[in-house]
C-alpha atoms as a PDB file:
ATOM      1  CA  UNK A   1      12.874 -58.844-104.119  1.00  0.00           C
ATOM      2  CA  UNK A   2      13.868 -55.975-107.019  1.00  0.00           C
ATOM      3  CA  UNK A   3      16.673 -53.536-106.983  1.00  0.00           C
ATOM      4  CA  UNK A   4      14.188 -50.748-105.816  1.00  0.00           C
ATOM      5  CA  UNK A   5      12.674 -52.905-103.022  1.00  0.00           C
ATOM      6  CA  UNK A   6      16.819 -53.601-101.709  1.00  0.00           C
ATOM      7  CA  UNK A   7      17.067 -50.174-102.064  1.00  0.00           C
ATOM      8  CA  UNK A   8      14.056 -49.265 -99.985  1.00  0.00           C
ATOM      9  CA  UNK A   9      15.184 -51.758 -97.574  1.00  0.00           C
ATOM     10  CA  UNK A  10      18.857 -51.515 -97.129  1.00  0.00           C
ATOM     11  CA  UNK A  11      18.411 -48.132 -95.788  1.00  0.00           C
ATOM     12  CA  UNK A  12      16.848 -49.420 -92.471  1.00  0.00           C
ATOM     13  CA  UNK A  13      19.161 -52.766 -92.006  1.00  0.00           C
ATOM     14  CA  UNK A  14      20.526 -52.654 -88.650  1.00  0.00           C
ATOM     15  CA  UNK A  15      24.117 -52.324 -89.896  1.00  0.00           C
ATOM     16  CA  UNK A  16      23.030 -49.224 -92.094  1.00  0.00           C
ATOM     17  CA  UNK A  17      21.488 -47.563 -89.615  1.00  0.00           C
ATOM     18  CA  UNK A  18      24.454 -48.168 -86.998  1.00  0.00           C
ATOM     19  CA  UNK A  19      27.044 -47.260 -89.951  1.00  0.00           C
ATOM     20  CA  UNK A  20      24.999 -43.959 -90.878  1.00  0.00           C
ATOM     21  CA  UNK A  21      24.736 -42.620 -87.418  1.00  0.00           C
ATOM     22  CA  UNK A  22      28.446 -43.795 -86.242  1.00  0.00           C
ATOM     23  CA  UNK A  23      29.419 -42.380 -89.500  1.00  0.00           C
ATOM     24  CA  UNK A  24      27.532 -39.281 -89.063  1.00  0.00           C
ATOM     25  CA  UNK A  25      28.634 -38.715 -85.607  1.00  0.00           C
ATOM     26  CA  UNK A  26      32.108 -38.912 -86.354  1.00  0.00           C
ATOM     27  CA  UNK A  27      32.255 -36.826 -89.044  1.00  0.00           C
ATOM     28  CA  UNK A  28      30.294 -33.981 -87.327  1.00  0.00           C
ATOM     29  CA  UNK A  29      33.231 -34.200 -84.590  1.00  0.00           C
ATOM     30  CA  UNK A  30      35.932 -33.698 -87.543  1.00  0.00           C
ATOM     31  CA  UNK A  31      34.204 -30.744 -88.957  1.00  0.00           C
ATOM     32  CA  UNK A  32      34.028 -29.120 -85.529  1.00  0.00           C
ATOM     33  CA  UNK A  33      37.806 -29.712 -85.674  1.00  0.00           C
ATOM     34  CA  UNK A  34      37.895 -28.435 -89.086  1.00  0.00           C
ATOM     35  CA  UNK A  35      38.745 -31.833 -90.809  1.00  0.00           C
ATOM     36  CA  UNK A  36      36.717 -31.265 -93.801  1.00  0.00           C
ATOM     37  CA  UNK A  37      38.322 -34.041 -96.508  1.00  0.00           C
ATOM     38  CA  UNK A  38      38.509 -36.616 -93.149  1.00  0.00           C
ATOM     39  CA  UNK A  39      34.810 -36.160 -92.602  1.00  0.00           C
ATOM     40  CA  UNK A  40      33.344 -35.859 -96.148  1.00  0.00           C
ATOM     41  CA  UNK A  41      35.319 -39.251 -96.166  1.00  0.00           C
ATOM     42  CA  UNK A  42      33.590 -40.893 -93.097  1.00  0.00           C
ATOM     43  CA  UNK A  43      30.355 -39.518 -93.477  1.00  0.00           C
ATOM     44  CA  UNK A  44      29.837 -40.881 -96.943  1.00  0.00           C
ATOM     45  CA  UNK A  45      32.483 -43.683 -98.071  1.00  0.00           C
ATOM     46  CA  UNK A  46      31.561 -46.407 -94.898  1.00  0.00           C
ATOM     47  CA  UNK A  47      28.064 -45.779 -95.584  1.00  0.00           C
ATOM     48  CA  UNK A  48      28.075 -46.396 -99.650  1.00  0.00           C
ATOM     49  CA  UNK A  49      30.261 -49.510 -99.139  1.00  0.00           C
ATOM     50  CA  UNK A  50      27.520 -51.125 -96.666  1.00  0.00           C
ATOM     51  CA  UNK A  51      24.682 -50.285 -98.855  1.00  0.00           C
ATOM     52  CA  UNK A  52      26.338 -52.053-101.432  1.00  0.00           C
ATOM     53  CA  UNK A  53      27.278 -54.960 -99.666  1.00  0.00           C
ATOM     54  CA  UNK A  54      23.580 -55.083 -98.156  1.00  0.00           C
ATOM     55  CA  UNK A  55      22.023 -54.817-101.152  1.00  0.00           C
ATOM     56  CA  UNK A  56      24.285 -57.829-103.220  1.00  0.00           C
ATOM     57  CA  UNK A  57      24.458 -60.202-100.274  1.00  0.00           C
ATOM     58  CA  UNK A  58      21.841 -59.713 -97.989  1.00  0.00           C
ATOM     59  CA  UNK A  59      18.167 -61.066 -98.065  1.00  0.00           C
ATOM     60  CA  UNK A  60      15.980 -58.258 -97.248  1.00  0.00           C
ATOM     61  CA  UNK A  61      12.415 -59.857 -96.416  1.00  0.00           C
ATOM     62  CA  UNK A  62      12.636 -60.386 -92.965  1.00  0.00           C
ATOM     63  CA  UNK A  63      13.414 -56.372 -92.554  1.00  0.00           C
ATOM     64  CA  UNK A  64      10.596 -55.718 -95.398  1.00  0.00           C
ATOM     65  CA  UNK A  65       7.874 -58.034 -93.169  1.00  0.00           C
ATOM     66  CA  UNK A  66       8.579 -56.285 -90.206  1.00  0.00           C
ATOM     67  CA  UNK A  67       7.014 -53.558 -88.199  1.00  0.00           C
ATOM     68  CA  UNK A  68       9.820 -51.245 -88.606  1.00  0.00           C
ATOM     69  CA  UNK A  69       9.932 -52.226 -92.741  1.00  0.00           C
ATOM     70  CA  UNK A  70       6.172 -51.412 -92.864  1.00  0.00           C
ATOM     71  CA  UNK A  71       6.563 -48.482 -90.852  1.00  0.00           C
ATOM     72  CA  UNK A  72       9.468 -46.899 -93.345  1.00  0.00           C
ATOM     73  CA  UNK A  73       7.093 -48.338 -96.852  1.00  0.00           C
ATOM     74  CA  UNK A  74       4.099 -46.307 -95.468  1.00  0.00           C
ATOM     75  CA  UNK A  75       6.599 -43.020 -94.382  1.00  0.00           C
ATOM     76  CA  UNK A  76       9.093 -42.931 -96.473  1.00  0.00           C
ATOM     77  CA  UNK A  77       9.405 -40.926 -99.452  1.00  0.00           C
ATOM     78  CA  UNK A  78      12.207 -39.046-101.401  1.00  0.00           C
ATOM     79  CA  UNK A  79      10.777 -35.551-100.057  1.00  0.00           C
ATOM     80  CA  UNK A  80      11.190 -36.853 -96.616  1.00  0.00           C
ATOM     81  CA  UNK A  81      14.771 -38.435 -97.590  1.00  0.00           C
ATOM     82  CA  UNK A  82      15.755 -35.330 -98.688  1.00  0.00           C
ATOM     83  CA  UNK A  83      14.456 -33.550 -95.681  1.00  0.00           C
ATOM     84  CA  UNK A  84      16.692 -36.135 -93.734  1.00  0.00           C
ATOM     85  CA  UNK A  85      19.511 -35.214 -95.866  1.00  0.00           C
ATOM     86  CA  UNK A  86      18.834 -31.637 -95.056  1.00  0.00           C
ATOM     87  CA  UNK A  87      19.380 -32.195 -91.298  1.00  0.00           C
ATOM     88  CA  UNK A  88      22.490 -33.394 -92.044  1.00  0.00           C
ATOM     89  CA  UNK A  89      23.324 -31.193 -93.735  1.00  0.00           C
ATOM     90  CA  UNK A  90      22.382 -28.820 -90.695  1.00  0.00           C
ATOM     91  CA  UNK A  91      24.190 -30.646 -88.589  1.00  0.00           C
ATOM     92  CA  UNK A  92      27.269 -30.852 -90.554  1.00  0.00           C
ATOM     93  CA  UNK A  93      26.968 -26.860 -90.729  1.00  0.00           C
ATOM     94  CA  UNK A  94      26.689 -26.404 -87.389  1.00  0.00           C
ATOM     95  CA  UNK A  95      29.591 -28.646 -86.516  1.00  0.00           C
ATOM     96  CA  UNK A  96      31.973 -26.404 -88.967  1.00  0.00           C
ATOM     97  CA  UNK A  97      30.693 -23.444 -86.807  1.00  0.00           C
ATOM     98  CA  UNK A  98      31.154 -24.995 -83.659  1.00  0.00           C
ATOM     99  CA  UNK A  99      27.621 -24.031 -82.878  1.00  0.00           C
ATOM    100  CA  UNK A 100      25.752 -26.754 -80.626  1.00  0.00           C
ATOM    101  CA  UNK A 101      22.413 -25.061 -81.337  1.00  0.00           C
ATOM    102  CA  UNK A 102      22.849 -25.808 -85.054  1.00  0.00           C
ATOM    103  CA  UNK A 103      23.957 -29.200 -84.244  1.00  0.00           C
ATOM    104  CA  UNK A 104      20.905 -29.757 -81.769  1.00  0.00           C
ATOM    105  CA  UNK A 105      18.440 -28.171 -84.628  1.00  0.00           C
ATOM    106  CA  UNK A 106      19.993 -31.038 -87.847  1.00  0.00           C
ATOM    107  CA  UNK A 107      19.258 -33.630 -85.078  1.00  0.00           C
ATOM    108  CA  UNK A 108      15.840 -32.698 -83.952  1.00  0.00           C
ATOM    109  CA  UNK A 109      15.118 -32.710 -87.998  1.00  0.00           C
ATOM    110  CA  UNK A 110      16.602 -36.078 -88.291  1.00  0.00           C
ATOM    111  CA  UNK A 111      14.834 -37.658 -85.986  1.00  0.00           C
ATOM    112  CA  UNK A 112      11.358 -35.730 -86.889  1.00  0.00           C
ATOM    113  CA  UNK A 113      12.214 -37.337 -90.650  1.00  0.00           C
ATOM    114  CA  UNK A 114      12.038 -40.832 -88.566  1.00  0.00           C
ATOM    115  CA  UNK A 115       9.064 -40.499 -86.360  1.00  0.00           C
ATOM    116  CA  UNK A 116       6.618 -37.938 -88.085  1.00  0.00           C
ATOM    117  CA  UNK A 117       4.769 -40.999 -89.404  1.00  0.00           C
ATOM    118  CA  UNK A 118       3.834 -42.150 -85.406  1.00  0.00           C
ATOM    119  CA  UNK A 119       2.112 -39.371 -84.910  1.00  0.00           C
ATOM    120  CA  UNK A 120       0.028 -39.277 -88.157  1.00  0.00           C
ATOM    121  CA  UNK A 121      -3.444 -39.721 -87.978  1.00  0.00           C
ATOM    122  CA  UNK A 122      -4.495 -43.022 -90.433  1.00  0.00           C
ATOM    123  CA  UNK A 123      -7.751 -42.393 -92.715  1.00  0.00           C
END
């Protein structure tokens, strides 16, 4: 598998996805406290390190071959990344604010960014 493949792939390895979203969560709860260095920290640090230990160590094919993998290949692409990005980014905004409807609005885009592609018809 290339470096672009890993890349692809690293992003939906269990442990990303569980670091990303623990991350995430956590650092939305230190901006609503108004911890801004502590959760630019956690929401980005945790989640760089695991990439790059995913992509050195481990072997991606079993994720790629899956539904899930085939799933992400046939969704994913860096307009819809960013769009994910964007709800974080939402989020994150929302958190500073201590507004739950902002919060609730990053998180419906997030998970629209993750299942859009189940509910697009195939030609």
């Amino acid at each position: 598998m290339n470096i672009p493949e890993k890349n692809l792939y690293q992003q939906i390895h269990p442990v990303r996805l569980l670091t990303d979203w623990a991350t995430g969560l956590y650092a939305c709860f230190l901006l609503w406290q108004q911890e801004l260095v502590s959760a630019m920290v956690i929401a980005f640090i945790p989640s760089l390190i695991v990439s790059l230990i995913i992509v050195r160590f481990v072997d991606l094919e079993r994720t790629k071959n899956s539904p899930f993998g085939r799933y992400y290949k046939r969704t994913y692409t860096k307009t819809i990344d960013l769009i994910r990005f964007g709800g974080f980014v939402v989020m994150a905004g929302g958190s500073w604010g201590q507004s739950l409807p902002a919060v609730g609005i990053g998180l419906v885009i997030i998970i629209g960014t993750w299942t859009y592609g189940l509910f697009s018809i195939k030609r």
